[in-house]
N, C-alpha and C. Protein backbone atom coordinates (compact mmCIF):
# COMPACT_ATOMS: atom_id res chain seq x y z
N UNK A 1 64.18 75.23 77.31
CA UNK A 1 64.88 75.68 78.49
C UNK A 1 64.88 77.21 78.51
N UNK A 2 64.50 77.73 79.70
CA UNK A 2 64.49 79.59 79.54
C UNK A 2 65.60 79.43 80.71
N UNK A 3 66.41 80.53 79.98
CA UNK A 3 67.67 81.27 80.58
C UNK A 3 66.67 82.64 80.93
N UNK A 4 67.27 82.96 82.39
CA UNK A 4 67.14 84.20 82.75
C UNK A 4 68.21 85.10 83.05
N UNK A 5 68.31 86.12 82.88
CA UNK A 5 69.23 87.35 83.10
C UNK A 5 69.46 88.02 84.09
N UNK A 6 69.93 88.16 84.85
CA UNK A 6 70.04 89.44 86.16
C UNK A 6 70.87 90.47 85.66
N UNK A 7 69.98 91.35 85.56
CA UNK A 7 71.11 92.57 85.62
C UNK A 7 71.26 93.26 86.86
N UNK A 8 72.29 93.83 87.12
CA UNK A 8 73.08 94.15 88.15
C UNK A 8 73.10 95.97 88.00
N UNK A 9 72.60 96.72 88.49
CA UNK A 9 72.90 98.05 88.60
C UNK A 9 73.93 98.35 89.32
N UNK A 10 74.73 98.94 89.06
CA UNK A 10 76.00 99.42 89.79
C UNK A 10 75.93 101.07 90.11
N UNK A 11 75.63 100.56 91.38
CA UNK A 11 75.53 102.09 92.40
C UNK A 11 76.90 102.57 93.17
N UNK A 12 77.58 103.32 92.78
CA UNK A 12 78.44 104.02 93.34
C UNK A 12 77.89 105.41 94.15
N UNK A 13 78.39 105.46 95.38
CA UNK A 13 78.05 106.92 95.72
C UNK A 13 79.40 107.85 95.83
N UNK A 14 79.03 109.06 96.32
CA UNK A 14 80.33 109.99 96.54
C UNK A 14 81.45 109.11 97.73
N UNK A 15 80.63 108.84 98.84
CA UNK A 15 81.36 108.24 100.04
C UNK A 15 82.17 107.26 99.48
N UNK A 16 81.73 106.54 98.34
CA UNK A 16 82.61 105.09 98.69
C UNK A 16 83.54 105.34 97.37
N UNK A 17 83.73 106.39 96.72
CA UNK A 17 84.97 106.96 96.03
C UNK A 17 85.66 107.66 96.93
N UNK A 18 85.14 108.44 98.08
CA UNK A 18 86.68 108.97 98.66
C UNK A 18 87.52 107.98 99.32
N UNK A 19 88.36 107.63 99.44
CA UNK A 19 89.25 107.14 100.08
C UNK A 19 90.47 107.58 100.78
N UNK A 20 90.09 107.14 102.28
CA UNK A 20 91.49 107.64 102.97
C UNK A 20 92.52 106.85 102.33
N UNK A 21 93.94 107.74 102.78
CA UNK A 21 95.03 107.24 102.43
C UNK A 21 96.01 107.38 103.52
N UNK A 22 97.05 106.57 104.23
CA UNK A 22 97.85 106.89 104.34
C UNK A 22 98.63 107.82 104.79
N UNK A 23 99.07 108.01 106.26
CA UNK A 23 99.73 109.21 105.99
C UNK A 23 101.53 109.53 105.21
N UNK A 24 101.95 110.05 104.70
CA UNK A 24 103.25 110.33 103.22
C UNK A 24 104.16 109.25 104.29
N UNK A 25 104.91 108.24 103.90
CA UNK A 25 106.04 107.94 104.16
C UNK A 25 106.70 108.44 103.73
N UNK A 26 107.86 108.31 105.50
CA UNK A 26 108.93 109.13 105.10
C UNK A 26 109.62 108.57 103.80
N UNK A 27 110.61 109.20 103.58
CA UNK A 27 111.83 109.21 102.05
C UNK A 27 112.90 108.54 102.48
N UNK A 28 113.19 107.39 101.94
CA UNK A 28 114.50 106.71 102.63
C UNK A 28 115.72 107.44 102.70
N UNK A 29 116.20 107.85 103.47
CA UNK A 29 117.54 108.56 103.66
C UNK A 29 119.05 107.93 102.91
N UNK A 30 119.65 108.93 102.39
CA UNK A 30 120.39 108.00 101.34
C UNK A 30 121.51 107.35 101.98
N UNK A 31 121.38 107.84 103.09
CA UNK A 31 122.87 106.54 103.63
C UNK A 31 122.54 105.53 104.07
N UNK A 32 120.91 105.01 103.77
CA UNK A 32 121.04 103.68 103.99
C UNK A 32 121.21 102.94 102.45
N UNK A 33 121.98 101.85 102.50
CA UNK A 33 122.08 101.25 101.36
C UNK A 33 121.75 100.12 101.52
N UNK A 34 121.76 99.53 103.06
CA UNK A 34 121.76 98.16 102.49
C UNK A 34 119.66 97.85 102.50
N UNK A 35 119.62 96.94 102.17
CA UNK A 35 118.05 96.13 102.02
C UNK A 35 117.56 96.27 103.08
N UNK A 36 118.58 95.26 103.79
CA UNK A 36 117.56 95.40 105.08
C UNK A 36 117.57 96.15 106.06
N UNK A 37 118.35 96.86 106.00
CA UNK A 37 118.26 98.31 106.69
C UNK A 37 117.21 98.79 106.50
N UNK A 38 117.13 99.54 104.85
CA UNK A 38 115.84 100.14 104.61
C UNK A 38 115.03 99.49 105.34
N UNK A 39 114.56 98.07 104.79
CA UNK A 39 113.45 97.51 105.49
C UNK A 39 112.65 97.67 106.84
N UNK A 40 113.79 97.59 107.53
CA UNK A 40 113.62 97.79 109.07
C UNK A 40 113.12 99.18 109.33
N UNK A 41 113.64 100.32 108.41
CA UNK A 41 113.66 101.61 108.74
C UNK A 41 112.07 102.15 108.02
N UNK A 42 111.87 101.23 107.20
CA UNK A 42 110.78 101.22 106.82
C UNK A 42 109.47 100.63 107.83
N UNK A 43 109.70 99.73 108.01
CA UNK A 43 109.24 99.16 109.24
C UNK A 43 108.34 99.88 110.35
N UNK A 44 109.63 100.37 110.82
CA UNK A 44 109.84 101.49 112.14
C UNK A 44 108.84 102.25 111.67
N UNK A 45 109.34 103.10 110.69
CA UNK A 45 108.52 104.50 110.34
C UNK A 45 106.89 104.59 110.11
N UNK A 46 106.95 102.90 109.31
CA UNK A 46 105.24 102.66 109.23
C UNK A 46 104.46 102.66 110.59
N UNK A 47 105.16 101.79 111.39
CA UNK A 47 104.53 101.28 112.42
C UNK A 47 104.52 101.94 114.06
N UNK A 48 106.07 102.83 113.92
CA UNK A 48 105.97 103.83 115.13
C UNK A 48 107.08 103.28 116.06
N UNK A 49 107.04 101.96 116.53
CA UNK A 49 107.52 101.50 117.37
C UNK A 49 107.87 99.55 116.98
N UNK A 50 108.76 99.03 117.79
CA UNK A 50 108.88 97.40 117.77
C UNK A 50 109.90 97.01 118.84
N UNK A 51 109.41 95.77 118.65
CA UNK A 51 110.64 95.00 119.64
C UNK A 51 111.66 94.04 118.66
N UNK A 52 112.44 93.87 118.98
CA UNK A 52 113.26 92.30 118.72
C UNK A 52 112.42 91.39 117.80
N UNK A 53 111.88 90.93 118.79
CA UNK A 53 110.98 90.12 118.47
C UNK A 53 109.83 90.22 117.29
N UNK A 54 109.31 91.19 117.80
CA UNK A 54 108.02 91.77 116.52
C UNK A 54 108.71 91.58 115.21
N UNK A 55 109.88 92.78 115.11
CA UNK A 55 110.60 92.87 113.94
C UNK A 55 110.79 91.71 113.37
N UNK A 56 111.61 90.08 113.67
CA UNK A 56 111.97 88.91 113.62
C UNK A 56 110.56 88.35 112.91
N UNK A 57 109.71 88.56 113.77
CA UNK A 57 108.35 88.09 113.14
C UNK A 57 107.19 88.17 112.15
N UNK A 58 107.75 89.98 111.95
CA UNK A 58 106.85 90.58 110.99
C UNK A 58 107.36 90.32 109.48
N UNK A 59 108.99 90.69 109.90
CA UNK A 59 109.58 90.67 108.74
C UNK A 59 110.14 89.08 108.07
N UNK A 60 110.65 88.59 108.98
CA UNK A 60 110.88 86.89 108.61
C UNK A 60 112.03 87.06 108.39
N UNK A 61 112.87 87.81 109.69
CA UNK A 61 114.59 88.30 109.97
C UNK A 61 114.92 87.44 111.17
N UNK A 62 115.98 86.81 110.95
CA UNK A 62 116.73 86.65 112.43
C UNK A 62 117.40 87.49 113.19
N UNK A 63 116.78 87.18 114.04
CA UNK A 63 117.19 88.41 115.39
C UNK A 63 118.30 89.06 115.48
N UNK A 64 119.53 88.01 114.89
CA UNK A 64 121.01 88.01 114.87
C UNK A 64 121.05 89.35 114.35
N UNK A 65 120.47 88.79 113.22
CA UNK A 65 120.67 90.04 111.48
C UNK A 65 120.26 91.48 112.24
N UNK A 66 119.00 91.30 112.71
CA UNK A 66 118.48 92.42 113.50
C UNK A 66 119.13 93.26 114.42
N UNK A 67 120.19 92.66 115.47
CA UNK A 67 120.47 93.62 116.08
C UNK A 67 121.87 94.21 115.65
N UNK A 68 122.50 93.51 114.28
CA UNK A 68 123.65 94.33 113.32
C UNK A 68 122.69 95.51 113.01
N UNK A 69 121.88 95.15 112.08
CA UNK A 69 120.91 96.43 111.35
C UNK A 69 120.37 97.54 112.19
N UNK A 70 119.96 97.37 113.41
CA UNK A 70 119.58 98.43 114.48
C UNK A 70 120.71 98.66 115.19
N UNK A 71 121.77 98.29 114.87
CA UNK A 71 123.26 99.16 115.50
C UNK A 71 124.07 100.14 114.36
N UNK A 72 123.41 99.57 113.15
CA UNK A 72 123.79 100.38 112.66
C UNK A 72 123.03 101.72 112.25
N UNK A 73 121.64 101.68 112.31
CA UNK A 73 120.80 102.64 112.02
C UNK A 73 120.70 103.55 113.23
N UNK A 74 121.06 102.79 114.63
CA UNK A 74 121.38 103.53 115.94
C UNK A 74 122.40 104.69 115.42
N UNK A 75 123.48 104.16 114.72
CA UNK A 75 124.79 105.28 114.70
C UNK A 75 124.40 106.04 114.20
N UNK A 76 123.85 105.81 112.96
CA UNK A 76 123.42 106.68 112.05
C UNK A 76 121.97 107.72 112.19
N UNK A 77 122.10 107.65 113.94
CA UNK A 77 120.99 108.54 114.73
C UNK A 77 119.53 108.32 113.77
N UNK A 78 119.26 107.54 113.17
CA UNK A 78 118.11 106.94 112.36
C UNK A 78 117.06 106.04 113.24
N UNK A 79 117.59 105.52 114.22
CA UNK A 79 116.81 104.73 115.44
C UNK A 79 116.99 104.68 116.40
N UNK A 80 116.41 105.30 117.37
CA UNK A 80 116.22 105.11 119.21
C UNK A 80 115.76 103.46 120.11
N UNK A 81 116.43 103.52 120.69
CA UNK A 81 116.03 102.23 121.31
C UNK A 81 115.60 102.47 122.88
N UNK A 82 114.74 102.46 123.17
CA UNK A 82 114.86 102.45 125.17
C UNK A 82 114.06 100.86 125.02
N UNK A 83 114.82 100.84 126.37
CA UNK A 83 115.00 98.55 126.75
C UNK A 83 114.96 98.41 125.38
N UNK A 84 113.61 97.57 125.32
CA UNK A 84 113.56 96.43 124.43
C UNK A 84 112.62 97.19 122.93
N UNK A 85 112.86 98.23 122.85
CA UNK A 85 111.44 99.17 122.00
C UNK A 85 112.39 100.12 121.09
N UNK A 86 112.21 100.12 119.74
CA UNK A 86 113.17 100.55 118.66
C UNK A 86 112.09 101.32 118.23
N UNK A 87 112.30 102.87 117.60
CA UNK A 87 111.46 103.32 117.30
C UNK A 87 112.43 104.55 116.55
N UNK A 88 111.46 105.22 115.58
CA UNK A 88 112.93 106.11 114.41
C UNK A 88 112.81 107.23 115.19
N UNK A 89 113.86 107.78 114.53
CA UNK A 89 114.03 108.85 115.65
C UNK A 89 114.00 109.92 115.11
């Protein structure tokens, strides 16, 4: 029985070591404490903008929970809302 071998050259170039990254998330602000606050505020900040809904869906929150957490990050001038669209502020 003959076994054969493949060898495999491994070609790296310059291009496919640089890698974009990310632009810096923000720094959680220390008066949020609770989880899902952060979360949400995390959320927001990644993504720019959301609804109700999105949020509920992305995160796997009930809506309920959701609009305590965005009343409170509202006070805490941490999130803007116009209609239905939450976005950090």
């Amino acid at each position: 029985m003959n076994r054969g071998f493949i060898i495999v050259e491994s070609v790296i170039s310059n291009e496919m070591l640089q890698t974009e990254t990310a632009p810096a998330a923000r720094s959680l602000p220390p008066e949020l404490q609770s989880p899902r606050a952060k979360l949400v505020y995390l959320y927001l900040t990644t993504n720019g903008e959301a609804t109700i809904g999105e949020l509920a869906d992305d995160l796997g929150m009930k809506k309920i929970s959701l609009y305590g957490v965005l009343k409170t990050l509202r006070k805490q001038d941490l999130v803007a809302a116009e209609n239905d669209t939450y976005t950090p502020a």
